[in-house]
Protein backbone atom coordinates (compact mmCIF):
# COMPACT_ATOMS: atom_id res chain seq x y z
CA UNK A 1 37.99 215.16 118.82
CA UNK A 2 41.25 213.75 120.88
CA UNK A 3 41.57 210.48 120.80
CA UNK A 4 44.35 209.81 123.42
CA UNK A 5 45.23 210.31 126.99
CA UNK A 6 48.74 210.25 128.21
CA UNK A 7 49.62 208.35 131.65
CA UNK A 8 50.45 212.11 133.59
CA UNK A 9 47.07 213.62 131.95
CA UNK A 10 45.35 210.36 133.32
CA UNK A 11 47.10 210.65 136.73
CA UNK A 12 46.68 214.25 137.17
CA UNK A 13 42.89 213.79 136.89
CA UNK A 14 43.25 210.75 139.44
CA UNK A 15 44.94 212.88 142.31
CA UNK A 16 42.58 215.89 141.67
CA UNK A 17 39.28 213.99 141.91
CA UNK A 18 38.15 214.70 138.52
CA UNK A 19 35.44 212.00 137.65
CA UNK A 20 36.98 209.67 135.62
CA UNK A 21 36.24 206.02 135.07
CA UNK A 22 39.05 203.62 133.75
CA UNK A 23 38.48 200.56 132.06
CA UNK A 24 41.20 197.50 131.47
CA UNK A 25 40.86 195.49 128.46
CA UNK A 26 43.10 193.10 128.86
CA UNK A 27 43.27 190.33 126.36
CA UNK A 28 44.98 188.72 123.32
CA UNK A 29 44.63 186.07 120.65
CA UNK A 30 45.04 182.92 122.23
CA UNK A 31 45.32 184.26 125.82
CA UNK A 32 42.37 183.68 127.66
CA UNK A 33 43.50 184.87 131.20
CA UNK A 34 42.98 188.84 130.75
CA UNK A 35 41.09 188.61 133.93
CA UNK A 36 43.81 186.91 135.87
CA UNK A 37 46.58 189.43 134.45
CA UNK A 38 43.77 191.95 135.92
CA UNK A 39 43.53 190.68 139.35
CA UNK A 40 47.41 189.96 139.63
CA UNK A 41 47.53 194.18 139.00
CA UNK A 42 46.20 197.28 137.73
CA UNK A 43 45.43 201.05 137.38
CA UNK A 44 43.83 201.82 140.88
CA UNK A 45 40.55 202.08 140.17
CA UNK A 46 40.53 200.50 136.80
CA UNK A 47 37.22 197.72 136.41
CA UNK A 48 37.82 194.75 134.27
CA UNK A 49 36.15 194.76 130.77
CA UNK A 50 35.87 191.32 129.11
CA UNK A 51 36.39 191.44 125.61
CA UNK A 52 34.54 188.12 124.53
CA UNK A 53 31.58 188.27 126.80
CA UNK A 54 31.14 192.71 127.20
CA UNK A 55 32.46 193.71 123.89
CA UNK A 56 30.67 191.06 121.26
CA UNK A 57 27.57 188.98 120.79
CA UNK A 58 28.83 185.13 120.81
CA UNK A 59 30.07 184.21 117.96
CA UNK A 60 28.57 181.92 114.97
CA UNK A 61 28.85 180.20 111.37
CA UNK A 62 28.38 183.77 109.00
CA UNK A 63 28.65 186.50 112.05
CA UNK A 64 32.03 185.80 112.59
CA UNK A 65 33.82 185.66 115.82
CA UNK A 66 33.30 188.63 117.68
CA UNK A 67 30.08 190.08 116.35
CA UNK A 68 29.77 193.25 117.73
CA UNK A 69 27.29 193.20 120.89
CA UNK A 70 23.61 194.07 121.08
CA UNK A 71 22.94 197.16 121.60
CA UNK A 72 20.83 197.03 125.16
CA UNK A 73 23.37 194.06 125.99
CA UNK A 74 26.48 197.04 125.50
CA UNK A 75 24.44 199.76 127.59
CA UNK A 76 23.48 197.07 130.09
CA UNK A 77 27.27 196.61 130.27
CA UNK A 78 28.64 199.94 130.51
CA UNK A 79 26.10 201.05 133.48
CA UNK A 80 28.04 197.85 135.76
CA UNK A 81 31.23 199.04 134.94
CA UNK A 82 30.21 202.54 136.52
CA UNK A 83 29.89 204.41 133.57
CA UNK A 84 27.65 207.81 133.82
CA UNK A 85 26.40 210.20 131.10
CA UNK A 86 28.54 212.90 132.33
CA UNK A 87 32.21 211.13 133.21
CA UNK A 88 35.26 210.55 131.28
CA UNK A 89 36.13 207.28 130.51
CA UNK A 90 39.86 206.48 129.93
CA UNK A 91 40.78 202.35 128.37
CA UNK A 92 43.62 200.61 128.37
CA UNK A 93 45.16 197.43 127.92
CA UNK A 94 48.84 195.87 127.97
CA UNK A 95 49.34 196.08 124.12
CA UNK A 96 49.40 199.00 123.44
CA UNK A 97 45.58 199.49 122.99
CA UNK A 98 44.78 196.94 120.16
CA UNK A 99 41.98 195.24 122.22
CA UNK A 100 41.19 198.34 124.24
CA UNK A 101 40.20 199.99 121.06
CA UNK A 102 37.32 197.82 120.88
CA UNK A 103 35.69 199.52 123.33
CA UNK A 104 36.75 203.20 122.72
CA UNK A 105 34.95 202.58 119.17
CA UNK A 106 31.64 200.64 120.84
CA UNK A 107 31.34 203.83 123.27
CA UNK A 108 32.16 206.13 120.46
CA UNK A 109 29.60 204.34 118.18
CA UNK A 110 27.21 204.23 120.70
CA UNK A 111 27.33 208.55 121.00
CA UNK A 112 29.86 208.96 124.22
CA UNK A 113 32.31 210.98 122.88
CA UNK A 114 34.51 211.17 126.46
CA UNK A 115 36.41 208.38 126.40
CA UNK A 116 40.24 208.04 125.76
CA UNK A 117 42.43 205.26 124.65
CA UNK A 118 45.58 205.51 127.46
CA UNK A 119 48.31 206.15 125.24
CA UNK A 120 51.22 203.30 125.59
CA UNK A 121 48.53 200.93 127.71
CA UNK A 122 49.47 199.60 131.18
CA UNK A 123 53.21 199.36 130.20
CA UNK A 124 53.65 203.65 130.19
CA UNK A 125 51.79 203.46 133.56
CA UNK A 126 54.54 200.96 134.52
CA UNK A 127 57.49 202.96 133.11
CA UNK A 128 56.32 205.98 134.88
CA UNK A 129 57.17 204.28 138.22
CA UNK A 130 53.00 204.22 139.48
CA UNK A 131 51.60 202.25 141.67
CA UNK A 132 49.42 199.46 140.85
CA UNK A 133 46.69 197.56 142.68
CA UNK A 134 45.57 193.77 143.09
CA UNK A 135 42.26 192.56 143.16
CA UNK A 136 38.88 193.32 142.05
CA UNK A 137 37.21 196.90 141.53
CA UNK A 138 33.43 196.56 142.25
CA UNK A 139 31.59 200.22 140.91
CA UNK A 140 28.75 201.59 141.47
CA UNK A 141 25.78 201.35 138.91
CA UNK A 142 25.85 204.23 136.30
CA UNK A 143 23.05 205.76 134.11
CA UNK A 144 24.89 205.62 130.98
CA UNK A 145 22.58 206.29 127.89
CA UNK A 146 24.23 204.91 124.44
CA UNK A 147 22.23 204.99 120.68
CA UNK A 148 25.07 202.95 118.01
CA UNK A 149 25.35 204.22 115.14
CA UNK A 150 27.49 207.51 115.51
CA UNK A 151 30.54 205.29 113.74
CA UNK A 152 30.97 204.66 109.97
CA UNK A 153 30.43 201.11 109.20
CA UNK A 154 30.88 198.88 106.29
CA UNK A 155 28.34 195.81 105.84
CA UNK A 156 29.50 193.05 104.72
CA UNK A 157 27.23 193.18 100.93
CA UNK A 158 28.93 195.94 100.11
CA UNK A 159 32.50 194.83 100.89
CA UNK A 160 33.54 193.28 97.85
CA UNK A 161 32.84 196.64 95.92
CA UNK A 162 34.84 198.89 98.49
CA UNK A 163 38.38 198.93 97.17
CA UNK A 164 36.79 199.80 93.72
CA UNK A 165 36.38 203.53 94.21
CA UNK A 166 37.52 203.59 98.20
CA UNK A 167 40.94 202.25 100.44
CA UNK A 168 40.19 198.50 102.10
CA UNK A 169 42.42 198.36 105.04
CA UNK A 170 43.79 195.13 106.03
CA UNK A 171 44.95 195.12 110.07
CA UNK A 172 46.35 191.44 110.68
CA UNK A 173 49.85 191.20 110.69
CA UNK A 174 51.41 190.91 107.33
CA UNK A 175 51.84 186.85 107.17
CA UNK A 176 48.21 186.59 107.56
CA UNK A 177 47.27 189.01 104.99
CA UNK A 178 49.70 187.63 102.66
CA UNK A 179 47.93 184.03 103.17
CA UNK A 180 51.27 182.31 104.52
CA UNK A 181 49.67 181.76 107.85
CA UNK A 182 46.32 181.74 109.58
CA UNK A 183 46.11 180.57 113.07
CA UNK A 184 42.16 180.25 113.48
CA UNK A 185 40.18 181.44 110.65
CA UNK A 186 39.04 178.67 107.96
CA UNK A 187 40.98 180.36 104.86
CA UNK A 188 44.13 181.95 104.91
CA UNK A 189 44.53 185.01 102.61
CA UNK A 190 42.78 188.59 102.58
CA UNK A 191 39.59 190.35 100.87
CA UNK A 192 40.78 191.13 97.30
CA UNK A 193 41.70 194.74 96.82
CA UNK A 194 42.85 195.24 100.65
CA UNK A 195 45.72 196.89 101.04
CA UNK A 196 47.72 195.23 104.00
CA UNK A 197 48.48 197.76 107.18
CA UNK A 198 48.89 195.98 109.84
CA UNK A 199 47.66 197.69 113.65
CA UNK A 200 51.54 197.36 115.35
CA UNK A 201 52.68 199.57 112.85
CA UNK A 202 50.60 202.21 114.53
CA UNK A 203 53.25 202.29 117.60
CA UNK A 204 56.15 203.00 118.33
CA UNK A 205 58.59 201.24 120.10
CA UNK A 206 57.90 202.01 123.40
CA UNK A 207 54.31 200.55 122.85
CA UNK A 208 52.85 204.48 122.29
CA UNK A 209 51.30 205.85 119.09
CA UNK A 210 53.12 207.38 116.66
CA UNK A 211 52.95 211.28 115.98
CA UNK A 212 50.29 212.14 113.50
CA UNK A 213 52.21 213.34 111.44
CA UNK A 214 54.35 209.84 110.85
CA UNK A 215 50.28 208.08 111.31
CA UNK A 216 49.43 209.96 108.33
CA UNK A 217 52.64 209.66 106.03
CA UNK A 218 52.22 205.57 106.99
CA UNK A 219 48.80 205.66 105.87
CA UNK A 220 49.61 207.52 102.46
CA UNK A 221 52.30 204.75 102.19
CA UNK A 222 50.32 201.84 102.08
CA UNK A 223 47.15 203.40 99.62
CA UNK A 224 45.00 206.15 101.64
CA UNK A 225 44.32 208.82 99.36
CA UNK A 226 42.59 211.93 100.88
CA UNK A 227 39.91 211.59 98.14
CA UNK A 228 38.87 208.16 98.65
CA UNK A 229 36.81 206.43 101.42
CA UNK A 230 38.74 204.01 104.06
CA UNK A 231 37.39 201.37 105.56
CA UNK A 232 39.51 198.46 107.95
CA UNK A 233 38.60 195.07 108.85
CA UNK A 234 41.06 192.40 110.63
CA UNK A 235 40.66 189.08 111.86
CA UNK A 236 37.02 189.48 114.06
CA UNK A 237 37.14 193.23 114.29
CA UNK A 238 38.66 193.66 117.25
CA UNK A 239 42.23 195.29 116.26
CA UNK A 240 40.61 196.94 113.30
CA UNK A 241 39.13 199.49 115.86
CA UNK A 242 42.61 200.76 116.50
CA UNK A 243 43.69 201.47 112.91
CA UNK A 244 40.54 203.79 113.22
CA UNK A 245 42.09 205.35 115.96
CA UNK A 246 44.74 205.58 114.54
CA UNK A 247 43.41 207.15 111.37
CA UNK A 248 41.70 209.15 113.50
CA UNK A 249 45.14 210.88 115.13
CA UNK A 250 46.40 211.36 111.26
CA UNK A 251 42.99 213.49 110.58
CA UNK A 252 41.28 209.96 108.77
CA UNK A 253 38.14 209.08 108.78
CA UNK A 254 37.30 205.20 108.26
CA UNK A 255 34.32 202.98 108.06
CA UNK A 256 34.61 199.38 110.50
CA UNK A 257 33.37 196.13 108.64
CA UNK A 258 32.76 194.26 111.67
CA UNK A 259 32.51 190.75 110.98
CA UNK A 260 35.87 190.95 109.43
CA UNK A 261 38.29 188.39 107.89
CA UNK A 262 36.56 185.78 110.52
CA UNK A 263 32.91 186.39 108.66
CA UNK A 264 34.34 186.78 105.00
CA UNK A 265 36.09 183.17 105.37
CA UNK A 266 33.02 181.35 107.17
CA UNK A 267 31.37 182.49 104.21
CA UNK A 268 33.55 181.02 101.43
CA UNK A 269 34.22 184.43 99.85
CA UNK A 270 36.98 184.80 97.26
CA UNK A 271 40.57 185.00 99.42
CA UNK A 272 43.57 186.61 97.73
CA UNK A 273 47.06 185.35 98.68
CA UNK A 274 50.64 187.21 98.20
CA UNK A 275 51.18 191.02 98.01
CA UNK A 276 53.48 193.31 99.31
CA UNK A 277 53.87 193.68 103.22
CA UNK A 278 52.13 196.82 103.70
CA UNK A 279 49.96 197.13 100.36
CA UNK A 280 52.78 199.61 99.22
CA UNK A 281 55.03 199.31 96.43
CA UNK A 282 58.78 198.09 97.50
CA UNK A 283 60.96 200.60 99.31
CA UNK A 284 58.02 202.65 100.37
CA UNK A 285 57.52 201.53 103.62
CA UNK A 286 55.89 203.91 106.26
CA UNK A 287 58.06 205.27 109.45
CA UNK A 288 58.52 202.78 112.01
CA UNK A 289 57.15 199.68 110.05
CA UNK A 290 59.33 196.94 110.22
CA UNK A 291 59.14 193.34 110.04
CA UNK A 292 58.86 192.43 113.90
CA UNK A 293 55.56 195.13 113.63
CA UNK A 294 54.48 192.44 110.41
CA UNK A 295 54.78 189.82 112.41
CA UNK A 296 52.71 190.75 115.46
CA UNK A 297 50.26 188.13 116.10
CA UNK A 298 47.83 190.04 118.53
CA UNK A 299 45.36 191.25 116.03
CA UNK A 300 41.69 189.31 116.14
């Protein structure tokens, strides 16, 4: 099952009429004005997705911050943004998909199996020289029918036993894992066992995912074993739905444990601190992980 789109696949199927609905996810730790970026210009077409209010239930003490969303609440939300049982659905956002994977896993999870991450985001729509549009886009109602629970997931009793026999995934950037800094959560650290793979790693320079070939050599570099069960978390379980994707494009399966580092710290579970940068023994580090990619501070 393809996980990607590229920007001429997505603009091919624009100029032919093919029915596709495109969604912009714009939004960021500690940047609060995805809307506004929306409005000031977009994908023609595209309808504005917000994260905090479309993609979660409202936070709270022992959900963490971004529970994910009831599921009526979800299919409420994908028939206003136009979304029908039969169309293809294509996200984005300007970061190279690490919020806009939120909502390919939700619809993925939920049993619609059309939708696309837009590899490279808004910025390869930019560098191809196309034409975007101000405003708001108002759709049409859609029928959309979703039933969760078509995605792995990992629940939070039976986190602490993961890494034991499977691969815990860690997605923040490497600072946070490594406990030297934690912006909003109550602890700093990361669940004991994780391995530490941080979600910028993913892409290349350019903002685009890497080839799945590299995808899977970086994910045998930091601990995934093709006999052992993955799972990811990251800071509320936003940016830990695009390591999936990731693993996804290297052949991976992997479970989501939703609540994340946000839910494990409100909690007062055990936090470990220190570690290597990528859960990988010195000198092994994956293709294309460097320490700018460590240091990202976009992931939730």
């Amino acid at each position: 099952m393809k996980t990607l789109m590229d920007v001429p696949t997505l603009r091919d199927r624009m100029t032919s009429g093919a029915r596709t609905v495109v969604l912009d996810v714009r939004w960021a730790l500690g940047d609060r004005d995805g809307h506004k970026h929306y409005l000031e210009g977009h994908i023609p077409g595209a309808v504005f997705v917000d994260l905090e209010t479309g993609l979660a239930a409202p936070g709270s003490h022992g959900l963490g911050r971004h529970p994910l969303p009831e599921a009526a609440a979800f299919e409420e939300s994908a028939r206003e943004w136009g979304i029908n049982r039969d169309d293809t659905v294509v996200v984005y956002d300007d970061a190279g998909g690490q919020s806009a994977a939120r909502l390919w896993w939700l619809l993925r999870d939920g049993g619609f199996d059309r939708v696309f991450l837009l590899d490279g985001g808004l910025a390869a729509w930019r560098q191809e020289g196309l034409e975007l549009e101000r405003g708001e886009e108002l759709p049409c109602l859609g029928n959309v029918q979703l039933e969760p629970g078509n995605m792995p997931v990992l629940l939070l009793d039976d986190v602490a036993g993961f890494a034991a026999d499977g691969v815990l995934l860690d997605a923040r950037a490497g600072e946070r894992y490594r406990g030297e800094n934690e912006p909003v959560d109550p602890k700093a650290g990361h669940i004991p066992g994780a391995l530490s793979a941080p979600t910028a790693a993913n892409l290349d320079a350019d903002g685009r995912f890497l080839p799945a070939d590299r995808l899977a050599a970086r994910f045998r570099s930091v601990g995934v074993q093709a006999d052992k069960p993955v799972a990811v978390y990251c800071g509320s379980g936003v940016s830990a739905a695009h390591e999936i994707a990731a693993l996804a494009e290297a052949g991976i399966a992997a479970a989501l444990f939703p609540g994340s580092w946000s839910q494990w710290s409100q909690l007062g579970r055990p936090a470990a601190t220190g570690g290597e940068p990528y859960g990988a023994p010195a000198g092994e580090r994956a293709p294309g992980e460097t320490r700018s990619h460590a240091d990202s501070k976009l992931a939730g």
